[in-house]
PDB file of N, CA and C in Angstrom:
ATOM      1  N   UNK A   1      -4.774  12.530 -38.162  1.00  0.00           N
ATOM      2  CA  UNK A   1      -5.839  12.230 -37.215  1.00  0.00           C
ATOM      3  C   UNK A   1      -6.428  13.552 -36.728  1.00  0.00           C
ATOM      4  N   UNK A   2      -8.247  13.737 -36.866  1.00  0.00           N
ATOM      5  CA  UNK A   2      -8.549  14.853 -36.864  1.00  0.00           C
ATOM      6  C   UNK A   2      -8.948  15.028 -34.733  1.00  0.00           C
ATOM      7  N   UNK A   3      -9.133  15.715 -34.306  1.00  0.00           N
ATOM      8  CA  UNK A   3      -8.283  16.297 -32.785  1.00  0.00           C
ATOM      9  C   UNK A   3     -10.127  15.539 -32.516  1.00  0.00           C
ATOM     10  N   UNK A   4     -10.395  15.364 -32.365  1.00  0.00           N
ATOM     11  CA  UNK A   4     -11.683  14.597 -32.174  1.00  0.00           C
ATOM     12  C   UNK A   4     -10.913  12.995 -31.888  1.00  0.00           C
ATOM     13  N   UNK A   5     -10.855  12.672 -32.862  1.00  0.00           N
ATOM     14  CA  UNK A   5     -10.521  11.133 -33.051  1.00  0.00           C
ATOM     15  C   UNK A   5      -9.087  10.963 -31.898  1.00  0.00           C
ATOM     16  N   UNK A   6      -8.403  12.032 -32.171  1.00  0.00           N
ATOM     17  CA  UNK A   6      -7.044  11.620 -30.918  1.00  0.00           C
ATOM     18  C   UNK A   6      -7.535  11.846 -29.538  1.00  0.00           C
ATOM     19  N   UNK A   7      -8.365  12.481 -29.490  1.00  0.00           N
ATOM     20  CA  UNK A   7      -9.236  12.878 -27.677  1.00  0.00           C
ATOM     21  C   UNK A   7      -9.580  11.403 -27.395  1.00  0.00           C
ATOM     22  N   UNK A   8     -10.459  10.739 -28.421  1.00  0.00           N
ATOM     23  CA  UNK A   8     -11.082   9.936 -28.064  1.00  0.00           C
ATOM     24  C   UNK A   8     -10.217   8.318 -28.364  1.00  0.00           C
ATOM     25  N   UNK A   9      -9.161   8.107 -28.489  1.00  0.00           N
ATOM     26  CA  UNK A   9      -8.547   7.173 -29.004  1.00  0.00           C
ATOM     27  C   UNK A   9      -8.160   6.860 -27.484  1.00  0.00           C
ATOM     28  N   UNK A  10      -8.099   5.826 -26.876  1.00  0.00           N
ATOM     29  CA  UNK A  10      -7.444   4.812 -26.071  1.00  0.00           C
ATOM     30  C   UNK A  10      -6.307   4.981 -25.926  1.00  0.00           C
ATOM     31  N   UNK A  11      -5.912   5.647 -24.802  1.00  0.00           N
ATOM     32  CA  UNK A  11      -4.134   5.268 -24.665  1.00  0.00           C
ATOM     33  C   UNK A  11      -4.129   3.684 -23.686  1.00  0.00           C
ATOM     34  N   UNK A  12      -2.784   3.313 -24.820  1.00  0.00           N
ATOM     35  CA  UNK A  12      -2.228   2.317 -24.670  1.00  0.00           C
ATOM     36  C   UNK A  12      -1.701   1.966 -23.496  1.00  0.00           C
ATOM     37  N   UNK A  13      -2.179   1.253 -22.043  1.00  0.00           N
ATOM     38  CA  UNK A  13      -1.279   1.159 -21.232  1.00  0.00           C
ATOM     39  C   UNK A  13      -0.657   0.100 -20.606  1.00  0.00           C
ATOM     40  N   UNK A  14       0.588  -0.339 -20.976  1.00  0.00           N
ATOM     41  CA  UNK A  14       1.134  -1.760 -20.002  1.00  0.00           C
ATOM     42  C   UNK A  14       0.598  -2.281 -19.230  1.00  0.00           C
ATOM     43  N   UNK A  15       0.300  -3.602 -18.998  1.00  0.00           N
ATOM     44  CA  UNK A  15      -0.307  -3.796 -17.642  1.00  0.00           C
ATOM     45  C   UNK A  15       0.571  -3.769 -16.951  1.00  0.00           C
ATOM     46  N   UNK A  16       0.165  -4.203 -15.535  1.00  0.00           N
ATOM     47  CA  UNK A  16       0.599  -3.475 -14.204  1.00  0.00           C
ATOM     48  C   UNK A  16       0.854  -5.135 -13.419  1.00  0.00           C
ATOM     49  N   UNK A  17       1.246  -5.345 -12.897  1.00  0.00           N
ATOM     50  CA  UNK A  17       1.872  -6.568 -11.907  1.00  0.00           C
ATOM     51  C   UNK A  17       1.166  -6.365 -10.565  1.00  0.00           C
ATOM     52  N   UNK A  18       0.196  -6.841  -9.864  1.00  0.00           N
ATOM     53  CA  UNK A  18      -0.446  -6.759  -9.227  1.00  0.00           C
ATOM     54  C   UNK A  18       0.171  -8.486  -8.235  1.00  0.00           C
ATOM     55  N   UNK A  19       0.373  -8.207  -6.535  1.00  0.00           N
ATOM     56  CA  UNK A  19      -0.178  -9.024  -6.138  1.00  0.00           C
ATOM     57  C   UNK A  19      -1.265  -9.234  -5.401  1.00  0.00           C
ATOM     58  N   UNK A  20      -2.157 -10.244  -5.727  1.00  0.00           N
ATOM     59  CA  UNK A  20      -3.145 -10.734  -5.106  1.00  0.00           C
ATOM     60  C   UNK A  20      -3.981 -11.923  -5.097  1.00  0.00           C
ATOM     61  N   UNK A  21      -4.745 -12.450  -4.109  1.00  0.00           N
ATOM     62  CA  UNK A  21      -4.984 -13.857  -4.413  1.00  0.00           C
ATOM     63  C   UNK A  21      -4.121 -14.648  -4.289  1.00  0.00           C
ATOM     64  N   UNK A  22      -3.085 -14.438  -3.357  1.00  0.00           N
ATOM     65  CA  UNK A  22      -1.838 -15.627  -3.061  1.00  0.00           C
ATOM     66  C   UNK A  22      -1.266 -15.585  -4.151  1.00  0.00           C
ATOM     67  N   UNK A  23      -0.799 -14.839  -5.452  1.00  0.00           N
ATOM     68  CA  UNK A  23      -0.227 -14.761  -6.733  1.00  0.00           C
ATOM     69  C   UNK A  23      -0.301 -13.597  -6.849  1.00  0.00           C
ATOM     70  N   UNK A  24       0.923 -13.144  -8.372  1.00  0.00           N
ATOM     71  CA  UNK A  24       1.430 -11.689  -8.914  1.00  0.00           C
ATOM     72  C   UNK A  24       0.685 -12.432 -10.422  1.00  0.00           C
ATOM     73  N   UNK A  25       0.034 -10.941 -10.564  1.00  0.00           N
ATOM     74  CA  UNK A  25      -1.383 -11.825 -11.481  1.00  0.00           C
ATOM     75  C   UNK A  25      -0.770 -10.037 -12.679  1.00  0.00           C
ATOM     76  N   UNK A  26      -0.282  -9.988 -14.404  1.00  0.00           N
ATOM     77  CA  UNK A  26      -0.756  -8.827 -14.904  1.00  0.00           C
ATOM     78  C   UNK A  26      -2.212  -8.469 -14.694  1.00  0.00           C
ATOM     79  N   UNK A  27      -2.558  -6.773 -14.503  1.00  0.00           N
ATOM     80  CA  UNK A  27      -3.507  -6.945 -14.681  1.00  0.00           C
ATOM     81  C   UNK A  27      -3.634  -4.867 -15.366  1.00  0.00           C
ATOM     82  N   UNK A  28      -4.806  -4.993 -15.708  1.00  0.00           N
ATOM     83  CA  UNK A  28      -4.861  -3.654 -16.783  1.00  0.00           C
ATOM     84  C   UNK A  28      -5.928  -2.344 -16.167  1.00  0.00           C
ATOM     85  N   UNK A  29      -4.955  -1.539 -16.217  1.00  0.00           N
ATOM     86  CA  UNK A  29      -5.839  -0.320 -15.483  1.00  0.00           C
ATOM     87  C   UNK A  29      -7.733   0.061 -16.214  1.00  0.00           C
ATOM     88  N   UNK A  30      -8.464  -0.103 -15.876  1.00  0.00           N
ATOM     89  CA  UNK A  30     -10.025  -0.246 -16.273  1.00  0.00           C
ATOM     90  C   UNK A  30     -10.009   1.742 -16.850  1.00  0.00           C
ATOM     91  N   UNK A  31     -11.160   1.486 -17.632  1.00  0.00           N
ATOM     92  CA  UNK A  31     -11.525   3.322 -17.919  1.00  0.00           C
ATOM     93  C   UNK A  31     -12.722   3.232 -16.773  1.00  0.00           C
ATOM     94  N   UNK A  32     -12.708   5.036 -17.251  1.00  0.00           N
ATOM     95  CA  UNK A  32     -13.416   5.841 -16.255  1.00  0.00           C
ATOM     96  C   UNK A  32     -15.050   5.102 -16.162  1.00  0.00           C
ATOM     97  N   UNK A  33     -15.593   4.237 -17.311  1.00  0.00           N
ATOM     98  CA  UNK A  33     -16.530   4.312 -17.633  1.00  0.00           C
ATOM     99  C   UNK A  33     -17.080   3.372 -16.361  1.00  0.00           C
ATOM    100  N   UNK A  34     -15.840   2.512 -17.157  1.00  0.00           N
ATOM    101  CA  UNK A  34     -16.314   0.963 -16.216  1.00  0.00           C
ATOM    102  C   UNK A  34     -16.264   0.965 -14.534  1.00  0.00           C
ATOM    103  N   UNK A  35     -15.041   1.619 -14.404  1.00  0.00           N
ATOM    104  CA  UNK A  35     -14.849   1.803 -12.875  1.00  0.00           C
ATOM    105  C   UNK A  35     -16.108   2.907 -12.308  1.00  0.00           C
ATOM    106  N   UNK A  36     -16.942   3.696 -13.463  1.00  0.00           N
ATOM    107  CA  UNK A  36     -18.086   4.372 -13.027  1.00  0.00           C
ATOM    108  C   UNK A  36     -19.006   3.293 -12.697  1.00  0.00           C
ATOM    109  N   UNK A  37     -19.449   2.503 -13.480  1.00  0.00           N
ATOM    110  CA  UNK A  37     -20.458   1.023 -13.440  1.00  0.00           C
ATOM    111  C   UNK A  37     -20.288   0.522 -12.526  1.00  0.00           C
ATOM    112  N   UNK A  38     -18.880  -0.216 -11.632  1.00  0.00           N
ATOM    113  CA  UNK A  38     -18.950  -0.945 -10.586  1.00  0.00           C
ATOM    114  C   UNK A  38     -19.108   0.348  -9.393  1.00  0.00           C
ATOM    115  N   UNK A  39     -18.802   1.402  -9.475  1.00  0.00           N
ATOM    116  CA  UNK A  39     -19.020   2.565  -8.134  1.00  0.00           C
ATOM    117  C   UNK A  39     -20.891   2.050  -8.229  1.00  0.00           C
ATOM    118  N   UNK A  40     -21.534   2.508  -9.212  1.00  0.00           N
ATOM    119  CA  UNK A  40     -22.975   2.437  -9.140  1.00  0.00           C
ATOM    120  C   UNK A  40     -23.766   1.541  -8.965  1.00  0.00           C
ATOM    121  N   UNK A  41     -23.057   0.281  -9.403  1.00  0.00           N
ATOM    122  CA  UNK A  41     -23.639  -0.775  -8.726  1.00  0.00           C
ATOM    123  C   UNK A  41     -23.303  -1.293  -7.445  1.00  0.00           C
ATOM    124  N   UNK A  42     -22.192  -0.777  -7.157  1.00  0.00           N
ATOM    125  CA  UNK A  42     -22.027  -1.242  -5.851  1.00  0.00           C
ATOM    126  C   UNK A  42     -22.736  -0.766  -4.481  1.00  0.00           C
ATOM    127  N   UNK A  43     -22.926   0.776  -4.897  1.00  0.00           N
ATOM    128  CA  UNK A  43     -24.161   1.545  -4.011  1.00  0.00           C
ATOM    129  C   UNK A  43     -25.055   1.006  -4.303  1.00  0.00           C
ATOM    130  N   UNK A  44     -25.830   0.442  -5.280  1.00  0.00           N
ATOM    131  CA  UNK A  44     -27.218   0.028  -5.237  1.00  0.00           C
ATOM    132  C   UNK A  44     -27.012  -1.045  -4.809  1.00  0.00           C
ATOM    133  N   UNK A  45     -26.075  -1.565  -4.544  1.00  0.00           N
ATOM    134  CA  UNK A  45     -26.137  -3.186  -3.961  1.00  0.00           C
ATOM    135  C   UNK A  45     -26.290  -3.257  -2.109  1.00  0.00           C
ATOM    136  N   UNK A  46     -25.326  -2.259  -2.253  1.00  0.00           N
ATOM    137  CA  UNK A  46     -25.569  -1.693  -0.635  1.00  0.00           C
ATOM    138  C   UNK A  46     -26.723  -1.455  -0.107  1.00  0.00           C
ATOM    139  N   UNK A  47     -27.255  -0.245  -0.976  1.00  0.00           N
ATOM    140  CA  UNK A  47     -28.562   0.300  -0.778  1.00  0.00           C
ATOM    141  C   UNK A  47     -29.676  -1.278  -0.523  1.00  0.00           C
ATOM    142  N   UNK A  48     -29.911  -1.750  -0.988  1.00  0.00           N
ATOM    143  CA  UNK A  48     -30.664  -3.036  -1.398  1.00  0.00           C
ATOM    144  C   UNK A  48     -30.420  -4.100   0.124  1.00  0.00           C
ATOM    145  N   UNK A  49     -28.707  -3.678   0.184  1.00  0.00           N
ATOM    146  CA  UNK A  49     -28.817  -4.899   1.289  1.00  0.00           C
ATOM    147  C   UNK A  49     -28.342  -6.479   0.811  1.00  0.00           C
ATOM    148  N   UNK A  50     -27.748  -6.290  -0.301  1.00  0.00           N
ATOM    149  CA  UNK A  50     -27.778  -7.212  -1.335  1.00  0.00           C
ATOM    150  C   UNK A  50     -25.971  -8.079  -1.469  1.00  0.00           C
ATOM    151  N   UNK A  51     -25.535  -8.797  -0.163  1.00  0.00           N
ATOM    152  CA  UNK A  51     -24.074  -9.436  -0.178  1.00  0.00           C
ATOM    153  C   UNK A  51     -24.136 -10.050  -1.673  1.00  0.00           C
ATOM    154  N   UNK A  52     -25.081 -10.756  -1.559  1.00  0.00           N
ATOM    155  CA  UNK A  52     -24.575 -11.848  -2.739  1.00  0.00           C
ATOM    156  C   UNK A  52     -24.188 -10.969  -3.878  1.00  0.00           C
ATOM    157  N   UNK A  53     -25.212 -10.092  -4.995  1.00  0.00           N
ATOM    158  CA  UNK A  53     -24.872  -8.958  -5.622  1.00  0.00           C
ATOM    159  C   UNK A  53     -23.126  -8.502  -5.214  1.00  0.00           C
ATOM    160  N   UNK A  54     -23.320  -7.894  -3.919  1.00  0.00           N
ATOM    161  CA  UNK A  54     -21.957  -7.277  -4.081  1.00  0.00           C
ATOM    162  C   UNK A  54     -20.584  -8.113  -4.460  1.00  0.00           C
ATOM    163  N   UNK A  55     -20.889  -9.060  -3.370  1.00  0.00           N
ATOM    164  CA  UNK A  55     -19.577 -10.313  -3.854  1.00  0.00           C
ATOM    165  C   UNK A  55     -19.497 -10.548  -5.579  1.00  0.00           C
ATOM    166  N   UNK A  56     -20.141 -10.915  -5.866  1.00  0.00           N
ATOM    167  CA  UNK A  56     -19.930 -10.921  -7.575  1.00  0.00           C
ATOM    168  C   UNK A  56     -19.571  -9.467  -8.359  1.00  0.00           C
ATOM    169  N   UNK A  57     -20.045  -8.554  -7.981  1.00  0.00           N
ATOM    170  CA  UNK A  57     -19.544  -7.218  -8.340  1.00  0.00           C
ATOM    171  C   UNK A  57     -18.078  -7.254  -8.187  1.00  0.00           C
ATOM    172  N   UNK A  58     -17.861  -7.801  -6.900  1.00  0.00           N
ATOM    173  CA  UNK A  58     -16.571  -7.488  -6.466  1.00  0.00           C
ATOM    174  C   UNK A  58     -15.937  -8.333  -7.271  1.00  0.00           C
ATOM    175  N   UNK A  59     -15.925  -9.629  -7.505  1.00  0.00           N
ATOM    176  CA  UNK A  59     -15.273 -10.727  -8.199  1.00  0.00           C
ATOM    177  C   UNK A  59     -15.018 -10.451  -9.498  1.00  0.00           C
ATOM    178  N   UNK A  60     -16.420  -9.907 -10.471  1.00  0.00           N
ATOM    179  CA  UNK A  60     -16.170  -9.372 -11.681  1.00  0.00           C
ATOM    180  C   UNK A  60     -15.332  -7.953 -11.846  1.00  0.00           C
ATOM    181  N   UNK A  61     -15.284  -6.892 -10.788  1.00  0.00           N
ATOM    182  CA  UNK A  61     -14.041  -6.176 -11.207  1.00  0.00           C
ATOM    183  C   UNK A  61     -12.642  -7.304 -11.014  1.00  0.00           C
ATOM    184  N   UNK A  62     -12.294  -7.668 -10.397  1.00  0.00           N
ATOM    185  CA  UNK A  62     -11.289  -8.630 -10.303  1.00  0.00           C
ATOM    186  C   UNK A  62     -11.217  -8.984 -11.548  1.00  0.00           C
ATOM    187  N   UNK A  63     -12.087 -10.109 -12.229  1.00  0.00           N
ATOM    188  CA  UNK A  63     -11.854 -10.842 -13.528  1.00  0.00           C
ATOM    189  C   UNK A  63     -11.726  -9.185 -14.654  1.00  0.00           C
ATOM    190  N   UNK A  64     -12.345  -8.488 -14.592  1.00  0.00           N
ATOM    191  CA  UNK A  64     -12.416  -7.675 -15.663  1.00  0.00           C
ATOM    192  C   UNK A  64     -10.773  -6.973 -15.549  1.00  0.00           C
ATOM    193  N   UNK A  65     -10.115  -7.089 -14.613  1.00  0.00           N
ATOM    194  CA  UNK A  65      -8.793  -6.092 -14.384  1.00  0.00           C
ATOM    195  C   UNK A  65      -7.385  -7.552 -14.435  1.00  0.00           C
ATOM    196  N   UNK A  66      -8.008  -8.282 -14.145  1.00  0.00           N
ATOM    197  CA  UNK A  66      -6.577  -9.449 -14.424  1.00  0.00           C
ATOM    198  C   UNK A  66      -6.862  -9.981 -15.545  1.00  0.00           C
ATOM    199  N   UNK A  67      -5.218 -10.043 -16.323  1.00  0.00           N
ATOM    200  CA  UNK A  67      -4.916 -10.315 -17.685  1.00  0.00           C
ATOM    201  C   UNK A  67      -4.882 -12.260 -17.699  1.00  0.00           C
ATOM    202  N   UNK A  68      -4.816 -12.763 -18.437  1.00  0.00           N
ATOM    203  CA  UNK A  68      -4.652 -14.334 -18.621  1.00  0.00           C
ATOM    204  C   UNK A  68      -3.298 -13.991 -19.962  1.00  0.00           C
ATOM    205  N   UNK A  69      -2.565 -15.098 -19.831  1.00  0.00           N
ATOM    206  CA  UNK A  69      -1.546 -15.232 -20.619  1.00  0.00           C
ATOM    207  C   UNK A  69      -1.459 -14.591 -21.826  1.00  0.00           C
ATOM    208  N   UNK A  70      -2.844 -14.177 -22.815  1.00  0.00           N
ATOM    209  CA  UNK A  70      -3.058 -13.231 -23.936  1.00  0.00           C
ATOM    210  C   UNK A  70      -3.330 -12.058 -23.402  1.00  0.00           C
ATOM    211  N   UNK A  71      -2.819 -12.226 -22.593  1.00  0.00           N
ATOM    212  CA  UNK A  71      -3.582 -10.093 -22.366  1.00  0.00           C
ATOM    213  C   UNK A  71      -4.790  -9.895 -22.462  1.00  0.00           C
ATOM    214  N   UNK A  72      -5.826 -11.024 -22.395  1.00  0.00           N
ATOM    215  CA  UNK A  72      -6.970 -10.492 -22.233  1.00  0.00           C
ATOM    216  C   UNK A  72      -7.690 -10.368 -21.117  1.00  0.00           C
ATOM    217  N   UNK A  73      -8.272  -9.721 -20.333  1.00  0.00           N
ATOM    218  CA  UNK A  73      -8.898 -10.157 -19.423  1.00  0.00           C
ATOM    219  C   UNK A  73      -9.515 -11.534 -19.228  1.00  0.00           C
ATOM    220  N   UNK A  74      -9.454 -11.530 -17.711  1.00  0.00           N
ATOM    221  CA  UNK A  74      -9.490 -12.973 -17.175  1.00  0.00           C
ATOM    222  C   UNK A  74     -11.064 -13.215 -17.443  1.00  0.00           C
ATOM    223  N   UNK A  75     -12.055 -12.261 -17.220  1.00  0.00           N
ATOM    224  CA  UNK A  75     -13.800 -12.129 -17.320  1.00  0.00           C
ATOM    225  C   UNK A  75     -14.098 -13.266 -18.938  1.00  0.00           C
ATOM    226  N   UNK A  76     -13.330 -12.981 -19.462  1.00  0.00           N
ATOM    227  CA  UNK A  76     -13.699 -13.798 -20.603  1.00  0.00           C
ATOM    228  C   UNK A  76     -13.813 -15.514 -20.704  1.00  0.00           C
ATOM    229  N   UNK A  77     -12.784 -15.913 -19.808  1.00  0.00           N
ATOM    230  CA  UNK A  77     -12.822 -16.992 -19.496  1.00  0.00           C
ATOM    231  C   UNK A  77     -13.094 -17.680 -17.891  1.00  0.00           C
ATOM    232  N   UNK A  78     -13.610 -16.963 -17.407  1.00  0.00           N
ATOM    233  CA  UNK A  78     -13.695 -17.016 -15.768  1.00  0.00           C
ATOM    234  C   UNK A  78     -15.359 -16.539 -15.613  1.00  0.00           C
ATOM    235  N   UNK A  79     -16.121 -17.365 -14.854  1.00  0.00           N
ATOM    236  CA  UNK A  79     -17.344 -16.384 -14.232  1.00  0.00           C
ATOM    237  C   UNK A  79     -16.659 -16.334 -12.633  1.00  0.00           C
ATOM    238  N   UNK A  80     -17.909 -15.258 -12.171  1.00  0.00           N
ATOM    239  CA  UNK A  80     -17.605 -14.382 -10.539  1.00  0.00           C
ATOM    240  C   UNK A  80     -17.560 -15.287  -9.681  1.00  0.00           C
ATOM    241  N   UNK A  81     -18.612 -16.576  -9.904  1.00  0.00           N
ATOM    242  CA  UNK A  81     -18.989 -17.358  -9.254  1.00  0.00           C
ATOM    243  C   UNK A  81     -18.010 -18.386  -9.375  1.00  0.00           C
ATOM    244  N   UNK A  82     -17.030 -18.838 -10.037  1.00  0.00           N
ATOM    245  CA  UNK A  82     -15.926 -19.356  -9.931  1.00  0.00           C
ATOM    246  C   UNK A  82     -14.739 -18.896  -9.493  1.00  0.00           C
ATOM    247  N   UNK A  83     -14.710 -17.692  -9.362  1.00  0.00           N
ATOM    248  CA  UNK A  83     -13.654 -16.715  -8.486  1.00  0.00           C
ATOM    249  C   UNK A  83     -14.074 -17.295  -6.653  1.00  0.00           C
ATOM    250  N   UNK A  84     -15.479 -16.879  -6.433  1.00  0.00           N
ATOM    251  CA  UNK A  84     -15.784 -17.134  -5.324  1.00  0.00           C
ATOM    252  C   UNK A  84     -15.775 -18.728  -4.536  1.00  0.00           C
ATOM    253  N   UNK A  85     -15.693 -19.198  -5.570  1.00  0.00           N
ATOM    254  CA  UNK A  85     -15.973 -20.604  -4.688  1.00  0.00           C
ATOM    255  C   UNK A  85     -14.380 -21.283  -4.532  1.00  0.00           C
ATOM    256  N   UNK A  86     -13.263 -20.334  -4.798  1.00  0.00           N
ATOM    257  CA  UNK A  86     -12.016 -20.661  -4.312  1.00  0.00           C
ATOM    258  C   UNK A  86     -11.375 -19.555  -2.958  1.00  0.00           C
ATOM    259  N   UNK A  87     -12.218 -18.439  -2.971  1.00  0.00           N
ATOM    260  CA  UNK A  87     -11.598 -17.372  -2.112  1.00  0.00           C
ATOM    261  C   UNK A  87     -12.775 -16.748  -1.329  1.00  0.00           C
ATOM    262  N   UNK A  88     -12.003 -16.349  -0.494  1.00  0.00           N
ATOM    263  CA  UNK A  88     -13.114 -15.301   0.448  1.00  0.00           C
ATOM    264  C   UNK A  88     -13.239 -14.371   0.042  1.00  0.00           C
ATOM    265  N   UNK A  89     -14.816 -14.201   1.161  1.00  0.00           N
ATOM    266  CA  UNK A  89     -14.418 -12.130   0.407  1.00  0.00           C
ATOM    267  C   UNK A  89     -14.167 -11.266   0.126  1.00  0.00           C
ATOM    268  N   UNK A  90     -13.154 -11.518   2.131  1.00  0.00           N
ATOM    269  CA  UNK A  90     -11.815 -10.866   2.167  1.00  0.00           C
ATOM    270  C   UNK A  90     -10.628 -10.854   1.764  1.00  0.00           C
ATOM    271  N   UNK A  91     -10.694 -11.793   0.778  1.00  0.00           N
ATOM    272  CA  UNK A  91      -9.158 -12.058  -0.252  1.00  0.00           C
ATOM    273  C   UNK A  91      -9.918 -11.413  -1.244  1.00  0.00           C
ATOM    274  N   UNK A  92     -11.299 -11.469  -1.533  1.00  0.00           N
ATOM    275  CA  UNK A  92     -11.464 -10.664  -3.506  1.00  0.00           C
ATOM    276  C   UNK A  92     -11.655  -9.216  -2.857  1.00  0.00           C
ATOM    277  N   UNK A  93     -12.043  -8.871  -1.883  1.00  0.00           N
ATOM    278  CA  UNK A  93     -12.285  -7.451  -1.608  1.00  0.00           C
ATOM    279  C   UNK A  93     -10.759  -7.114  -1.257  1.00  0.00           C
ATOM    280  N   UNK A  94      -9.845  -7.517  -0.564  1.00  0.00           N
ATOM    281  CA  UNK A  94      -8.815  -7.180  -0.663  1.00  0.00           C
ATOM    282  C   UNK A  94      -8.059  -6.599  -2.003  1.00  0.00           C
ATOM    283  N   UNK A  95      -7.955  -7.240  -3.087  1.00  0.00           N
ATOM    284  CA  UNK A  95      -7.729  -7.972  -4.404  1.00  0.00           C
ATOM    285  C   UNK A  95      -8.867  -6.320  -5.067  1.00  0.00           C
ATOM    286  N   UNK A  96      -9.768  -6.165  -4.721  1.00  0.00           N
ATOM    287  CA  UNK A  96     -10.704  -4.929  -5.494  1.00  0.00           C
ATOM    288  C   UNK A  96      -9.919  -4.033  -4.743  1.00  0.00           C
ATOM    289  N   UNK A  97      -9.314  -3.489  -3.253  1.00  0.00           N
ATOM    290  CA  UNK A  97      -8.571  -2.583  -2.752  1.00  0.00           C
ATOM    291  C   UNK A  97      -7.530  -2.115  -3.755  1.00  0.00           C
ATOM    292  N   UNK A  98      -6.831  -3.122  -4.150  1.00  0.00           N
ATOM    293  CA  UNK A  98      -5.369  -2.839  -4.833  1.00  0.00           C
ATOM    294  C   UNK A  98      -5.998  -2.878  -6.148  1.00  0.00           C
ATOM    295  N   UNK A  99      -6.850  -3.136  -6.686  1.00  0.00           N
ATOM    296  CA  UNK A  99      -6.801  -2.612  -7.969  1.00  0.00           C
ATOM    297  C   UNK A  99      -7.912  -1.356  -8.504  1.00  0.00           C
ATOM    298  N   UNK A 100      -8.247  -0.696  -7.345  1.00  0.00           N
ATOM    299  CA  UNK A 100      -8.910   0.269  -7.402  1.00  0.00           C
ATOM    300  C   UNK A 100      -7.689   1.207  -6.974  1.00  0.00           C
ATOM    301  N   UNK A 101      -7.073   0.702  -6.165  1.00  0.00           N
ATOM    302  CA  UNK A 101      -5.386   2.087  -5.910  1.00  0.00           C
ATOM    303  C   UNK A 101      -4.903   2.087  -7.154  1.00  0.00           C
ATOM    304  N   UNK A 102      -4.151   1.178  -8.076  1.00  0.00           N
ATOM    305  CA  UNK A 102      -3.914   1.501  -9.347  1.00  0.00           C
ATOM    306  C   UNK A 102      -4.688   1.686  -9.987  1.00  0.00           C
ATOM    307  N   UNK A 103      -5.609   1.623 -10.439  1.00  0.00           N
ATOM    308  CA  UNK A 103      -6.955   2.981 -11.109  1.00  0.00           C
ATOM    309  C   UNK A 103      -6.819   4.316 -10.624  1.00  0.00           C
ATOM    310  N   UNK A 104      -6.595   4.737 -10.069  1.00  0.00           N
ATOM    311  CA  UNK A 104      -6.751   5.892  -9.357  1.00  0.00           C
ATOM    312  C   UNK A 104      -5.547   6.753  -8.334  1.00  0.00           C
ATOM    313  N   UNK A 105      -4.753   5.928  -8.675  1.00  0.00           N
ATOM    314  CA  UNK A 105      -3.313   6.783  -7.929  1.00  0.00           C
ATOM    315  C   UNK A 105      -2.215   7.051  -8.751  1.00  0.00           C
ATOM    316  N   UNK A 106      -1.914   7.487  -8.601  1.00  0.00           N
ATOM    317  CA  UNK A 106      -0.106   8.040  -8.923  1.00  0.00           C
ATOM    318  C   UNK A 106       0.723   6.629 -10.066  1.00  0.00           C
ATOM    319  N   UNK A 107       1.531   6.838 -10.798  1.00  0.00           N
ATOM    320  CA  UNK A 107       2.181   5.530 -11.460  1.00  0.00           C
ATOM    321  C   UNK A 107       3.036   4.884 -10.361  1.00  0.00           C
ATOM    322  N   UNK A 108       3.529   5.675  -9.452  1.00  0.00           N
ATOM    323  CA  UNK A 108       3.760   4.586  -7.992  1.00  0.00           C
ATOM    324  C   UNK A 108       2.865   4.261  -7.680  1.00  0.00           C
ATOM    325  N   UNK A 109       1.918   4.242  -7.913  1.00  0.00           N
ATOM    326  CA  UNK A 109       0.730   3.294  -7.186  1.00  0.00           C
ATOM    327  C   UNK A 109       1.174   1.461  -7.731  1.00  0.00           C
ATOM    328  N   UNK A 110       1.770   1.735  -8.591  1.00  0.00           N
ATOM    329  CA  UNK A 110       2.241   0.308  -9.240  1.00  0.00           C
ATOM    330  C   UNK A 110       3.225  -0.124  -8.596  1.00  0.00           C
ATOM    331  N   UNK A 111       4.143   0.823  -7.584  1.00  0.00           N
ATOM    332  CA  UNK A 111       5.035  -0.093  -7.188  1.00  0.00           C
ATOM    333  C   UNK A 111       4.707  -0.086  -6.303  1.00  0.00           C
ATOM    334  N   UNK A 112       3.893   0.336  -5.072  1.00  0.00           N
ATOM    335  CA  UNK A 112       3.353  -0.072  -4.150  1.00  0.00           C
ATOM    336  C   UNK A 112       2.448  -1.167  -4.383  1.00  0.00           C
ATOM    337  N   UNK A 113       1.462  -1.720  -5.200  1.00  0.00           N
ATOM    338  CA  UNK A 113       1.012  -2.803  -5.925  1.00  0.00           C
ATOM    339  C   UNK A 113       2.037  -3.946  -5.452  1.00  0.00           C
ATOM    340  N   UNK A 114       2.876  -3.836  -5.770  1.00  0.00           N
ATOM    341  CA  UNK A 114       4.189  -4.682  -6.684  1.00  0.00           C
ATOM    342  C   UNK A 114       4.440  -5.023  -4.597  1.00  0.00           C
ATOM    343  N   UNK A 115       5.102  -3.699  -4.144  1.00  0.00           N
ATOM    344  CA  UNK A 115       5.480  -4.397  -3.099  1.00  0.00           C
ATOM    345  C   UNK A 115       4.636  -4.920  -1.978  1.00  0.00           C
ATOM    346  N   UNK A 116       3.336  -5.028  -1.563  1.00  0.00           N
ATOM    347  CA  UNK A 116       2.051  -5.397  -1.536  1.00  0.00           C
ATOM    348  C   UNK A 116       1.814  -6.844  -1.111  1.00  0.00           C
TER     349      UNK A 116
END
């Protein structure tokens, strides 16, 4: 494998045991790219003034970071708008708290997750 192709290859990472949403849900640490996309939309949603926007932002990082029984993300089989019409905002924004700490903290960030 030429040092190009290994820079750019995907490391493999376990998902992570997350609780949230009244449940311990796997769910999979996001790349830089994506967790760049919801930072930028979420300021322009702000900027705008725009709840409804944000709530679904918020809901779709949720679905995009929790696994379903295949390991795939939940987004595939879930829309935002079906996240929302079982939970508040303050349970999915809660729920975006803890899975923006494991994006972005320490591999104890998982067991603080865990005990959570």
């Amino acid at each position: 494998m030429n040092l190009k192709s290994q820079l750019l290859k995907p490391a493999e990472l376990a998902p992570v045991t997350v609780t949230i949403l009244g449940g311990e849900f796997p769910a999979r640490r996001l790349t830089a790219a994506r967790l760049s996309e919801h930072d930028k939309l979420v300021r322009k949603y702000q900027e705008d003034n725009n709840g409804e926007q944000l709530n679904i932002q918020a809901a779709q990082l949720v679905l995009d970071s929790v696994l379903d029984e295949n390991n795939q993300p939940m987004a595939e089989s879930v829309k935002p708008t079906d996240l929302m019409e079982v939970h508040t905002p303050l349970a999915i924004n809660a729920a975006v708290a803890k899975l923006i700490q494991i994006n972005f903290l320490s591999d104890d960030a998982e067991d603080t997750a865990k005990k959570d």
